[in-house]
PDB file of N, CA and C in Angstrom:
ATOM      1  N   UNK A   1      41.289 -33.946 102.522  1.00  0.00           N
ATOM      2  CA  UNK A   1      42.532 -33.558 103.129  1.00  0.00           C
ATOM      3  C   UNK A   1      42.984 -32.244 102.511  1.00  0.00           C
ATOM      4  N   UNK A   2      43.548 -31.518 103.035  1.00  0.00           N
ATOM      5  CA  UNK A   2      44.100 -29.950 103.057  1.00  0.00           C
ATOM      6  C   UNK A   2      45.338 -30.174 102.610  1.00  0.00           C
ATOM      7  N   UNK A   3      45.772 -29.112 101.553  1.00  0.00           N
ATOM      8  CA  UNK A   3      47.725 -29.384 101.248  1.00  0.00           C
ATOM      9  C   UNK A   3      47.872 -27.980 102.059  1.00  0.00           C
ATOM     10  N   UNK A   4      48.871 -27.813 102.897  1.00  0.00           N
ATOM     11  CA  UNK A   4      49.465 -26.538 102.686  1.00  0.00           C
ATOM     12  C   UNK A   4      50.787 -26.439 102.229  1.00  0.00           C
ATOM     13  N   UNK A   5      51.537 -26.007 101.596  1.00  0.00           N
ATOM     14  CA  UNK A   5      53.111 -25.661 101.495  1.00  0.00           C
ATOM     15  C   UNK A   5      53.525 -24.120 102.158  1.00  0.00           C
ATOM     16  N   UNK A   6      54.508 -24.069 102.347  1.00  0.00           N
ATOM     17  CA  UNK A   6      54.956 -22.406 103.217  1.00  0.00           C
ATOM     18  C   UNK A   6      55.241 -21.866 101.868  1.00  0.00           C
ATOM     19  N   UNK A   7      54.553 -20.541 101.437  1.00  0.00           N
ATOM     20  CA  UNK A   7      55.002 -19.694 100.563  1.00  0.00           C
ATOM     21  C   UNK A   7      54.878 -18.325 101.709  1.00  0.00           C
ATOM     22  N   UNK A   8      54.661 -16.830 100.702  1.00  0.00           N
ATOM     23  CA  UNK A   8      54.877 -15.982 101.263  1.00  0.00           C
ATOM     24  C   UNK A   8      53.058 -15.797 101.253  1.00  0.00           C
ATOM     25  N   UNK A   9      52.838 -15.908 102.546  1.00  0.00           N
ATOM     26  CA  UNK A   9      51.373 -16.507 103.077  1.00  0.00           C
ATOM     27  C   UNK A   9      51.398 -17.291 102.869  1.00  0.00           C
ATOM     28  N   UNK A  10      49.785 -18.207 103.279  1.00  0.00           N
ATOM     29  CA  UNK A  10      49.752 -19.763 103.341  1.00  0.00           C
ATOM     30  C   UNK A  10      49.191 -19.910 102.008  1.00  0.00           C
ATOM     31  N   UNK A  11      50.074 -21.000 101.581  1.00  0.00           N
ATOM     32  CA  UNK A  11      48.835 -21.376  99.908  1.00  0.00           C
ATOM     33  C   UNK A  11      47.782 -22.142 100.439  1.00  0.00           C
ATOM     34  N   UNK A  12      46.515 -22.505 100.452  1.00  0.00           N
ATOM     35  CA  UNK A  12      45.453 -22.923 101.068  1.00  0.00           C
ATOM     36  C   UNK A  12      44.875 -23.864  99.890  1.00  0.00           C
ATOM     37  N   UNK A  13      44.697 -24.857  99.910  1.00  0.00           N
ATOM     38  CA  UNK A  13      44.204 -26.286  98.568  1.00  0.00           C
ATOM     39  C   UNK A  13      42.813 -26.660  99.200  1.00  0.00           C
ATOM     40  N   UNK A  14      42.030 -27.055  98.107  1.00  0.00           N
ATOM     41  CA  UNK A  14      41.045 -27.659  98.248  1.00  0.00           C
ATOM     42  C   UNK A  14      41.165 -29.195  99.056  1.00  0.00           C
ATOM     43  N   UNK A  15      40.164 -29.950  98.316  1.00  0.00           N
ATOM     44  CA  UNK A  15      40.462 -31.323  99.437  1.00  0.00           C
ATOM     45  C   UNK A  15      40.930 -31.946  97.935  1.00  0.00           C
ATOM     46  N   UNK A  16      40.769 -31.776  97.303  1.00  0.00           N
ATOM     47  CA  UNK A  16      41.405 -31.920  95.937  1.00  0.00           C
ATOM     48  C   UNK A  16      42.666 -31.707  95.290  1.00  0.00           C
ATOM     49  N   UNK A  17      43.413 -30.698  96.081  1.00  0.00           N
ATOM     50  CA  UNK A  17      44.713 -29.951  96.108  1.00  0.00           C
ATOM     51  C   UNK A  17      44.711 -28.973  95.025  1.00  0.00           C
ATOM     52  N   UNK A  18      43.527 -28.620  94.774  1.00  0.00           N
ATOM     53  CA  UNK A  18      43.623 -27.515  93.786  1.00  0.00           C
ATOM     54  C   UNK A  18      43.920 -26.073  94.506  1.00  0.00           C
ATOM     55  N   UNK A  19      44.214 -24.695  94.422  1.00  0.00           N
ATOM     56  CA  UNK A  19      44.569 -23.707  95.095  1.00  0.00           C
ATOM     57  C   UNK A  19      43.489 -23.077  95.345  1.00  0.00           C
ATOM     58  N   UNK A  20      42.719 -22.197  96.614  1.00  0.00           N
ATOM     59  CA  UNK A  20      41.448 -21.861  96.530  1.00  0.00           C
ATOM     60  C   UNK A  20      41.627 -20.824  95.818  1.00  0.00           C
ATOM     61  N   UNK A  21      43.015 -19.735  95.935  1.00  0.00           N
ATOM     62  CA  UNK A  21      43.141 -18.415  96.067  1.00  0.00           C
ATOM     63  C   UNK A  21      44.479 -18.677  94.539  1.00  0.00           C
ATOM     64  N   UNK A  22      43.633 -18.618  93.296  1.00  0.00           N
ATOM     65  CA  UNK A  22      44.881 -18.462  92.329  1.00  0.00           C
ATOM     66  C   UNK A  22      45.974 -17.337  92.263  1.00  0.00           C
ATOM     67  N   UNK A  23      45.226 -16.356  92.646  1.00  0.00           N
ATOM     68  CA  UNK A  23      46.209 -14.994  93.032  1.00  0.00           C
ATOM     69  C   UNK A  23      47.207 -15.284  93.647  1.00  0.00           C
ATOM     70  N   UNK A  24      47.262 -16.366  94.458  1.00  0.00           N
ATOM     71  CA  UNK A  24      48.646 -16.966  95.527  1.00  0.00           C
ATOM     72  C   UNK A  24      49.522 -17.009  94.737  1.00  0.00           C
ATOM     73  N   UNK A  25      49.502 -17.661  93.410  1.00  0.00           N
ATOM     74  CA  UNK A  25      50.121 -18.881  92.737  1.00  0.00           C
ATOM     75  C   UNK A  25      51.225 -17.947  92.556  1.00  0.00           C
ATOM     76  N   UNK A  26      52.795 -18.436  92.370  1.00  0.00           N
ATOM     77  CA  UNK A  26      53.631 -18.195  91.758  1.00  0.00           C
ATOM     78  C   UNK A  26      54.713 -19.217  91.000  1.00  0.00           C
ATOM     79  N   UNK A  27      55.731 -18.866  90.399  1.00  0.00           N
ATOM     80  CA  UNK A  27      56.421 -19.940  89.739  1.00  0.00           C
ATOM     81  C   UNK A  27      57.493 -20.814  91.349  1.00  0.00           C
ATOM     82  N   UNK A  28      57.385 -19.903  91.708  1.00  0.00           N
ATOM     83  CA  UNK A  28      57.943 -20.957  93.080  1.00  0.00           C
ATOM     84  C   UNK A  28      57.298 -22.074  93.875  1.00  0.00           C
ATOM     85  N   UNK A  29      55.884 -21.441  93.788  1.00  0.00           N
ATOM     86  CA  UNK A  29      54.607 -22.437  94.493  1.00  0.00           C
ATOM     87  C   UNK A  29      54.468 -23.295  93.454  1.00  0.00           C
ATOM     88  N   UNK A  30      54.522 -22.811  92.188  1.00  0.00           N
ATOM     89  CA  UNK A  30      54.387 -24.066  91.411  1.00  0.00           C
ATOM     90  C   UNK A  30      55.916 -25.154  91.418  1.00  0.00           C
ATOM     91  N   UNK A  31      56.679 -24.956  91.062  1.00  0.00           N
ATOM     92  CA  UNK A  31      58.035 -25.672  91.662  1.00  0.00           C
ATOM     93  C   UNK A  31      57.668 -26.648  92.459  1.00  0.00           C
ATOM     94  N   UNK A  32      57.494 -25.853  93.711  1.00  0.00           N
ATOM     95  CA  UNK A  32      56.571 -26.504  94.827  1.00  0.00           C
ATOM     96  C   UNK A  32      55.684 -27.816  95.031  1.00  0.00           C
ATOM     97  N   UNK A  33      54.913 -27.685  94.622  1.00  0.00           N
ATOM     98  CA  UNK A  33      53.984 -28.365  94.473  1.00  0.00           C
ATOM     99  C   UNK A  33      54.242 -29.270  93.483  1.00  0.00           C
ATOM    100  N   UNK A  34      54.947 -28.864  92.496  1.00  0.00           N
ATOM    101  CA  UNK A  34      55.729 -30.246  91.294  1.00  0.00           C
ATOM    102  C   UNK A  34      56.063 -30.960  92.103  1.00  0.00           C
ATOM    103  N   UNK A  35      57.800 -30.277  93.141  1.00  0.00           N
ATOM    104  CA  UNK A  35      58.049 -31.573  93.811  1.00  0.00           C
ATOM    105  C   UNK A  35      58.123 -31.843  94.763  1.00  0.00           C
ATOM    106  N   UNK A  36      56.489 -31.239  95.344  1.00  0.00           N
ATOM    107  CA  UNK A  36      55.549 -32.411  96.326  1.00  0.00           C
ATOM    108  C   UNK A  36      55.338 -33.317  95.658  1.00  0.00           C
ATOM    109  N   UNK A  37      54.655 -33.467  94.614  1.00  0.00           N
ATOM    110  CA  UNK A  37      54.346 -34.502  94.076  1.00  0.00           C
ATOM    111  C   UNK A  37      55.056 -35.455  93.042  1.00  0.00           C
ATOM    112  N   UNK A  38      56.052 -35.181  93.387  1.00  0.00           N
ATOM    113  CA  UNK A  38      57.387 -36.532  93.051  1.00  0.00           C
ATOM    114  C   UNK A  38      57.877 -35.485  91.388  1.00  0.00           C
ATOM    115  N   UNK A  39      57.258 -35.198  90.984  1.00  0.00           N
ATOM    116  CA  UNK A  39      57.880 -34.264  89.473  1.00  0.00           C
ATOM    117  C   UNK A  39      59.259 -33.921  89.067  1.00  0.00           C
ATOM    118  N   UNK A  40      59.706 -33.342  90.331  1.00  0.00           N
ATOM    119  CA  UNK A  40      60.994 -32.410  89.861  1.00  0.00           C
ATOM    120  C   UNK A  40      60.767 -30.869  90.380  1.00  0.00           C
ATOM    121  N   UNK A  41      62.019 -30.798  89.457  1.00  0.00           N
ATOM    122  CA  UNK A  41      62.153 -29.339  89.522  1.00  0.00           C
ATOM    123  C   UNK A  41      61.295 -28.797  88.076  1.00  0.00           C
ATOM    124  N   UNK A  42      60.632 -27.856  87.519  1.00  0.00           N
ATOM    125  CA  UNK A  42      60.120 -28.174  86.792  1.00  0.00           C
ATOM    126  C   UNK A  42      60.879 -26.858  85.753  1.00  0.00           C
ATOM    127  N   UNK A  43      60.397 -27.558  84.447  1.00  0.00           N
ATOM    128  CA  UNK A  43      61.554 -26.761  83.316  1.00  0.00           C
ATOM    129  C   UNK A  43      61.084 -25.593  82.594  1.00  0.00           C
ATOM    130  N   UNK A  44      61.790 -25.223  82.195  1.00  0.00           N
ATOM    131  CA  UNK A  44      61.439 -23.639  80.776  1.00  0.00           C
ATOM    132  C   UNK A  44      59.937 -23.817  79.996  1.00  0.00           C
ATOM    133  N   UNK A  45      59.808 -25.101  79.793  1.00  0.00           N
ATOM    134  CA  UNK A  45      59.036 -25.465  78.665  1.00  0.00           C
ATOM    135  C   UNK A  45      57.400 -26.109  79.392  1.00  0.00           C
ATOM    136  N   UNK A  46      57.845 -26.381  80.512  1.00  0.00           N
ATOM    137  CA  UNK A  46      56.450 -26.671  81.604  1.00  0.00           C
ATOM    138  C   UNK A  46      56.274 -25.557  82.452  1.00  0.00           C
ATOM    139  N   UNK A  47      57.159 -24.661  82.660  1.00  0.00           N
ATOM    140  CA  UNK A  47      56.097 -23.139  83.249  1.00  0.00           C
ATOM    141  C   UNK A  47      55.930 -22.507  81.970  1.00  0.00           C
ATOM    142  N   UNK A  48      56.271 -22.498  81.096  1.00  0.00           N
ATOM    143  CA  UNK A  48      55.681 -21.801  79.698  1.00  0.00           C
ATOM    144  C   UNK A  48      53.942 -22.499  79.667  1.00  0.00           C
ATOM    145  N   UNK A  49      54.459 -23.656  80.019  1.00  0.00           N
ATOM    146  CA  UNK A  49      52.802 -24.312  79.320  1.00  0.00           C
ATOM    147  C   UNK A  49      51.878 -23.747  80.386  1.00  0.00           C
ATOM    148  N   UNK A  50      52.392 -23.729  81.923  1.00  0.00           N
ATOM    149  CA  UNK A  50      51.558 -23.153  83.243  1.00  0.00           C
ATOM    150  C   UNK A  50      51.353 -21.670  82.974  1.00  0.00           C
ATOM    151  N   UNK A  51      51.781 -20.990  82.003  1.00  0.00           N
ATOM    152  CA  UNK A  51      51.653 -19.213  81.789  1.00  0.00           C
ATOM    153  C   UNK A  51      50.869 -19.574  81.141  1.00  0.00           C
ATOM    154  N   UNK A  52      50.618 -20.342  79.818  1.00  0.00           N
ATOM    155  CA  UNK A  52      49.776 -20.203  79.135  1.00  0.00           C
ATOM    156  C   UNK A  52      48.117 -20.856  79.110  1.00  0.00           C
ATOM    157  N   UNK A  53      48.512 -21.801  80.226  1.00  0.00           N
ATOM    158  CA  UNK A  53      46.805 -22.443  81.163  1.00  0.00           C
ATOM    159  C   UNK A  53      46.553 -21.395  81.588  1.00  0.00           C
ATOM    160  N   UNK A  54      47.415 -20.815  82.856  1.00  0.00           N
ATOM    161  CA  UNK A  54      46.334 -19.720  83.777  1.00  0.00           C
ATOM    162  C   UNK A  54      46.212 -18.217  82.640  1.00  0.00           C
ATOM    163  N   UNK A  55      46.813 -18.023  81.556  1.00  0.00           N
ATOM    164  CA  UNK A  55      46.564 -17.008  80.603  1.00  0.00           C
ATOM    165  C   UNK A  55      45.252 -16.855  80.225  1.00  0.00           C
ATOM    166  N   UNK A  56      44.731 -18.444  79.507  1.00  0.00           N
ATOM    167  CA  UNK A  56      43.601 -18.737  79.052  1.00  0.00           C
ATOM    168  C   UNK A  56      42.585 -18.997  80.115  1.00  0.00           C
ATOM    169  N   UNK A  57      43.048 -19.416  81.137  1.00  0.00           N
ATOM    170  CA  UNK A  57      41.666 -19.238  81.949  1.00  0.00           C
ATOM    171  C   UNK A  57      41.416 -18.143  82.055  1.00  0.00           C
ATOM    172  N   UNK A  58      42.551 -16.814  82.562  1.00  0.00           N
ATOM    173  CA  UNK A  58      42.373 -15.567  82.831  1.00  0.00           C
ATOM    174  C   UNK A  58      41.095 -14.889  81.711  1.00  0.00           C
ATOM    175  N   UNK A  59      41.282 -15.463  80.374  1.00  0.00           N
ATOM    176  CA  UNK A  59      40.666 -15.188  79.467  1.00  0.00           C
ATOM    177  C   UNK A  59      39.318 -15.181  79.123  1.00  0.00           C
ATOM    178  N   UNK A  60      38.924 -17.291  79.637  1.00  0.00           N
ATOM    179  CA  UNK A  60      38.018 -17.324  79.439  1.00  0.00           C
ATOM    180  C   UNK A  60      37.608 -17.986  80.598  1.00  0.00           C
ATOM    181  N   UNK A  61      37.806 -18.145  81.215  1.00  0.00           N
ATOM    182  CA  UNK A  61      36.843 -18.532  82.638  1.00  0.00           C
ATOM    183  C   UNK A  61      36.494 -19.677  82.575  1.00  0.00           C
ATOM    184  N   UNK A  62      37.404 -20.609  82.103  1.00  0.00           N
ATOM    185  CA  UNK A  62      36.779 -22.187  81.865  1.00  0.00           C
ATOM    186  C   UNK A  62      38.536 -22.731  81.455  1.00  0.00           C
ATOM    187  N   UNK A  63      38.128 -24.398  81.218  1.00  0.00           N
ATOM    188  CA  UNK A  63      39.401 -25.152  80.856  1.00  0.00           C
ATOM    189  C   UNK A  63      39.347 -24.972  79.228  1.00  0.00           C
ATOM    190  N   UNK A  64      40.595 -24.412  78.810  1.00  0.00           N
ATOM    191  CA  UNK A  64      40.542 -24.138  77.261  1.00  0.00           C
ATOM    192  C   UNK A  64      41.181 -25.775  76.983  1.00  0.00           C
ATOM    193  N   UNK A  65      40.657 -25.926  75.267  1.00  0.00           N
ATOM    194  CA  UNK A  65      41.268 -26.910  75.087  1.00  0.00           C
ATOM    195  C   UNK A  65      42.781 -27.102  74.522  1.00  0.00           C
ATOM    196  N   UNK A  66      42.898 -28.457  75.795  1.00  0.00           N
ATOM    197  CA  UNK A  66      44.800 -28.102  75.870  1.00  0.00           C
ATOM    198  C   UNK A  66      45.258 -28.455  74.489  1.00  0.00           C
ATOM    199  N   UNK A  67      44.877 -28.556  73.290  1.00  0.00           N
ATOM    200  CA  UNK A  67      45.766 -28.749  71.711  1.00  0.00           C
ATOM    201  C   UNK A  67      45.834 -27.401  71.579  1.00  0.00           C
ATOM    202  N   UNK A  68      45.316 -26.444  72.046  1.00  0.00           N
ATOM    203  CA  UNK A  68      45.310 -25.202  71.804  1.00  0.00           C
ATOM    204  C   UNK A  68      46.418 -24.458  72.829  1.00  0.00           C
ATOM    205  N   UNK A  69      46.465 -24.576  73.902  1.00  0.00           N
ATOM    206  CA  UNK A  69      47.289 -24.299  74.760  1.00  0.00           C
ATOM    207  C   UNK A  69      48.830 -24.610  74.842  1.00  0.00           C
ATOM    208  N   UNK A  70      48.820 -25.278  73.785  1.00  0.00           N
ATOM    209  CA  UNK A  70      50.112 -26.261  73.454  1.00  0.00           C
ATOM    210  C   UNK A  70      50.277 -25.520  72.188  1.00  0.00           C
ATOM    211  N   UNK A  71      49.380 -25.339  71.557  1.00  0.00           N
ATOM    212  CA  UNK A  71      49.494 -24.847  70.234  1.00  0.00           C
ATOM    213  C   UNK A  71      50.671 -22.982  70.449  1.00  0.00           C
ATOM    214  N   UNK A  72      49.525 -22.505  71.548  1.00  0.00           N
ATOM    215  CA  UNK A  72      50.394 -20.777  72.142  1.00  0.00           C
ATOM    216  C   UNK A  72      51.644 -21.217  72.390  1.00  0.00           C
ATOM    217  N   UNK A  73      52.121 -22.235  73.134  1.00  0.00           N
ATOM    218  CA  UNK A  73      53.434 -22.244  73.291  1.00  0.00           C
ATOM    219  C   UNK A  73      54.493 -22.539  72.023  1.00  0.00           C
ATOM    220  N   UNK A  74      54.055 -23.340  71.306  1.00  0.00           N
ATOM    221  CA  UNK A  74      54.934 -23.230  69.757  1.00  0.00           C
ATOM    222  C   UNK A  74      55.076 -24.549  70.139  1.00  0.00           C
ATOM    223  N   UNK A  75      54.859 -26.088  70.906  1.00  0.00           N
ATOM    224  CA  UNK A  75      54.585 -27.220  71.133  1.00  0.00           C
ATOM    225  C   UNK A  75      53.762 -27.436  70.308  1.00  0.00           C
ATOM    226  N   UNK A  76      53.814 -29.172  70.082  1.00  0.00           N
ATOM    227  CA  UNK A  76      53.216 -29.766  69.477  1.00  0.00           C
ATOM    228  C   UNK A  76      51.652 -29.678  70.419  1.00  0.00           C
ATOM    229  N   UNK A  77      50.205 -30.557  69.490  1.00  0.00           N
ATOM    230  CA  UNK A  77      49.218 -30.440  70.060  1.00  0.00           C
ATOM    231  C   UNK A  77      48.995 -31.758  71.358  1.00  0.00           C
ATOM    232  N   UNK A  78      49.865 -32.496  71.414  1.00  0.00           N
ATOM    233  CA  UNK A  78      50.403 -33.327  72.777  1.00  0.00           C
ATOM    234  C   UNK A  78      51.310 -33.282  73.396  1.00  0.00           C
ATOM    235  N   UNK A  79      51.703 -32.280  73.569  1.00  0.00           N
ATOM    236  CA  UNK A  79      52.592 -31.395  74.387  1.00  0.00           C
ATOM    237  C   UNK A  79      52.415 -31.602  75.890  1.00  0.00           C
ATOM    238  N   UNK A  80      51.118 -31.872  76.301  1.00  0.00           N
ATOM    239  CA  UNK A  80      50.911 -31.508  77.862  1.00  0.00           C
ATOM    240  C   UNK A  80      51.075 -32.947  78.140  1.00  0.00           C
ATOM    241  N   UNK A  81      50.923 -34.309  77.304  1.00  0.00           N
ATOM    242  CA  UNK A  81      51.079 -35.535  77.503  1.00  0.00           C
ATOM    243  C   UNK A  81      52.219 -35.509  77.759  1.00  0.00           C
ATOM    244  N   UNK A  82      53.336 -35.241  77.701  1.00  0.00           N
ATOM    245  CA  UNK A  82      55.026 -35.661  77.654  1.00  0.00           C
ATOM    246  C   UNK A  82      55.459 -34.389  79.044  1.00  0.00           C
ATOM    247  N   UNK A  83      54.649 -33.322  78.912  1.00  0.00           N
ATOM    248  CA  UNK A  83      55.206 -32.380  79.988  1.00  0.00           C
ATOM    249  C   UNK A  83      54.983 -32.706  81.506  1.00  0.00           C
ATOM    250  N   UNK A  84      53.522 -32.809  81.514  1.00  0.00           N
ATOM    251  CA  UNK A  84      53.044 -33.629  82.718  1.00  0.00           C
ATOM    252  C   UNK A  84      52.459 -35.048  82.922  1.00  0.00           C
ATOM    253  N   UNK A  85      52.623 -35.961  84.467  1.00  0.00           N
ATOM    254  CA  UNK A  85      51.642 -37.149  84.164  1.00  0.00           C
ATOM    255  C   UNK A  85      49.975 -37.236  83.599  1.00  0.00           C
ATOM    256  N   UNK A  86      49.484 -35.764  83.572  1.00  0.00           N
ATOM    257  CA  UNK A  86      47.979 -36.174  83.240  1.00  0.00           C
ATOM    258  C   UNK A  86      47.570 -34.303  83.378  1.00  0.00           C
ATOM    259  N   UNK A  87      46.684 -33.604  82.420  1.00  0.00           N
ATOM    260  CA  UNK A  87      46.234 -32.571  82.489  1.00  0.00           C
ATOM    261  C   UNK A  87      45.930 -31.904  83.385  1.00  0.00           C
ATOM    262  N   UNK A  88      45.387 -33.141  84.379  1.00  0.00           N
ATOM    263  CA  UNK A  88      44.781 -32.330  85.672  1.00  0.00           C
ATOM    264  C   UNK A  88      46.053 -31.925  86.820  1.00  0.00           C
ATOM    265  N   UNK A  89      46.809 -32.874  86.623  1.00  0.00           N
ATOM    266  CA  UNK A  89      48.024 -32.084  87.152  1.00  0.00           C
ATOM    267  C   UNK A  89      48.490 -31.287  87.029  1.00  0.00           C
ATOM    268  N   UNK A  90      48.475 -30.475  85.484  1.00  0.00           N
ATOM    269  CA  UNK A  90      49.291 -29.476  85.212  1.00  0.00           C
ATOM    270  C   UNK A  90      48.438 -28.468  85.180  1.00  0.00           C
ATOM    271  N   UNK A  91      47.026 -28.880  85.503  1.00  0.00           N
ATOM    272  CA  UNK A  91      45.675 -27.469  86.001  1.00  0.00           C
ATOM    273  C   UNK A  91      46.057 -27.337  87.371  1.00  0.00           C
ATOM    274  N   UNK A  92      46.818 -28.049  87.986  1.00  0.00           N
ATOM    275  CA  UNK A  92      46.477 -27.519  89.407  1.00  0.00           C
ATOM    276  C   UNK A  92      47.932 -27.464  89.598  1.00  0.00           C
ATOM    277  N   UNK A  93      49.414 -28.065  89.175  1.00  0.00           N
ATOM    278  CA  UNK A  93      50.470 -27.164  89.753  1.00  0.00           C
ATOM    279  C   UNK A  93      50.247 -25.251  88.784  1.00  0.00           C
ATOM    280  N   UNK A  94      49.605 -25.196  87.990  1.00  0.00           N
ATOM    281  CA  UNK A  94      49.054 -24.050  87.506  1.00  0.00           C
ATOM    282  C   UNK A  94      48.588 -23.354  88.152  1.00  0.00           C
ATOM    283  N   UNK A  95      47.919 -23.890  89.625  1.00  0.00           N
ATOM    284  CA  UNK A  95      47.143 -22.760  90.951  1.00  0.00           C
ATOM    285  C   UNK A  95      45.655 -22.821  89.903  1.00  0.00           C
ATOM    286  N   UNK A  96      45.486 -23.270  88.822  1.00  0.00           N
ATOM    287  CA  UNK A  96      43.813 -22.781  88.765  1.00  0.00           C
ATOM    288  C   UNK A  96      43.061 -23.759  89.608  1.00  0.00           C
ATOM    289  N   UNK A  97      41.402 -23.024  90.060  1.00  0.00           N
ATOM    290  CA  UNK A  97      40.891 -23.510  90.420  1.00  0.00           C
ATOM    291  C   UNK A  97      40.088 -25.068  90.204  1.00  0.00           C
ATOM    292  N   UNK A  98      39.637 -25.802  91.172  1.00  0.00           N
ATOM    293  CA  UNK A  98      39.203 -26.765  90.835  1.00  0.00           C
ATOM    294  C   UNK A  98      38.042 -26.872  89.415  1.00  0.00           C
ATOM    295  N   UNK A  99      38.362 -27.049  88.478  1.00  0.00           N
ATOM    296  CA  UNK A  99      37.378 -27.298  87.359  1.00  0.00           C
ATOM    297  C   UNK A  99      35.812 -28.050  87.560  1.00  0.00           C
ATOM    298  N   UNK A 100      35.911 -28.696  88.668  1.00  0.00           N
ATOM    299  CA  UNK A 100      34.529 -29.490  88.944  1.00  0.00           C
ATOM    300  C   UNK A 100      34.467 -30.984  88.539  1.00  0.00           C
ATOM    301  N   UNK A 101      33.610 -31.486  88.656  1.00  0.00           N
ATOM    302  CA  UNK A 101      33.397 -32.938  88.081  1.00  0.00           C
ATOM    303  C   UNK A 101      33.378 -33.197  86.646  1.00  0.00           C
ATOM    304  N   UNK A 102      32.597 -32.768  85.845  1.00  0.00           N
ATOM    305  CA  UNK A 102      32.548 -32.957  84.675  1.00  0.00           C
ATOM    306  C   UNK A 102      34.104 -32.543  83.577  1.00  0.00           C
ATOM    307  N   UNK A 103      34.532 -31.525  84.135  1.00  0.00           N
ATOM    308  CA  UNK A 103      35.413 -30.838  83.773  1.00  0.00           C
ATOM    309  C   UNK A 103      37.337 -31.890  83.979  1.00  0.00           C
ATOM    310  N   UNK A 104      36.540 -32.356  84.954  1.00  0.00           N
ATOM    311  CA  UNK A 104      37.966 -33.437  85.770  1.00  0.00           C
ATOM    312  C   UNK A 104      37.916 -34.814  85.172  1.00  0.00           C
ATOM    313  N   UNK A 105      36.769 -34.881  84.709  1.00  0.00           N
ATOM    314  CA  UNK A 105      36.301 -36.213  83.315  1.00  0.00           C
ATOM    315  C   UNK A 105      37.567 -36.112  82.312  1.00  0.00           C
ATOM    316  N   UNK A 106      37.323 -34.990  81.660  1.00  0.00           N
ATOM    317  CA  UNK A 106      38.578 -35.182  80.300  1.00  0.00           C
ATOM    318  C   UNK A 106      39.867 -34.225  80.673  1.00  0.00           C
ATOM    319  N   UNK A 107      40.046 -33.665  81.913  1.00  0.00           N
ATOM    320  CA  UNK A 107      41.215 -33.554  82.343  1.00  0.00           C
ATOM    321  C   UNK A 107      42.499 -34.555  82.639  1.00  0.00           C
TER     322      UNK A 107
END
């Protein structure tokens, strides 16, 4: 199944709901997509953590590990446990791309 939400163009999701086109992403689409999926509105301290996922992917082209990603924000190293229901959620209201199978294991 396809997500779309109305941003400025179409955001376009995998069948996974990951974003095909991360360049789309903004802090509004992410909003968005939080509360599509029942979340909220989302806070200071959970788009800090979403700057600093798509930072590190920008970086390294893979899923960095999130004690570290938590660590850039000045959060504790379970930080992403209390911010979001589960990692992989907060990879994809983030707009990064689908990580793959193996990758969606310890997400």
């Amino acid at each position: 199944m396809s997500m779309r939400l109305d941003a400025p163009g179409t955001a376009i999701f995998d069948p996974d709901g990951f974003l095909l086109d991360p360049a789309m992403w903004s802090e509004s689409l992410a909003d968005r997509i939080a509360q599509n999926d029942g979340l909220g509105e989302l806070s200071e301290l959970q788009l800090g953590l979403l700057h600093a996922l798509r930072r590190e992917f920008a970086r390294h082209g893979t899923v960095t590990a999130l004690s570290h990603v938590c660590h850039l924000t000045g959060q504790s190293a379970d930080c992403m446990q209390h911010l979001f229901p589960s990692p992989r959620e907060a990879w994809r209201v983030a707009g990064l791309p689908n990580p793959g199978e193996e990758a969606k294991a310890y997400l």
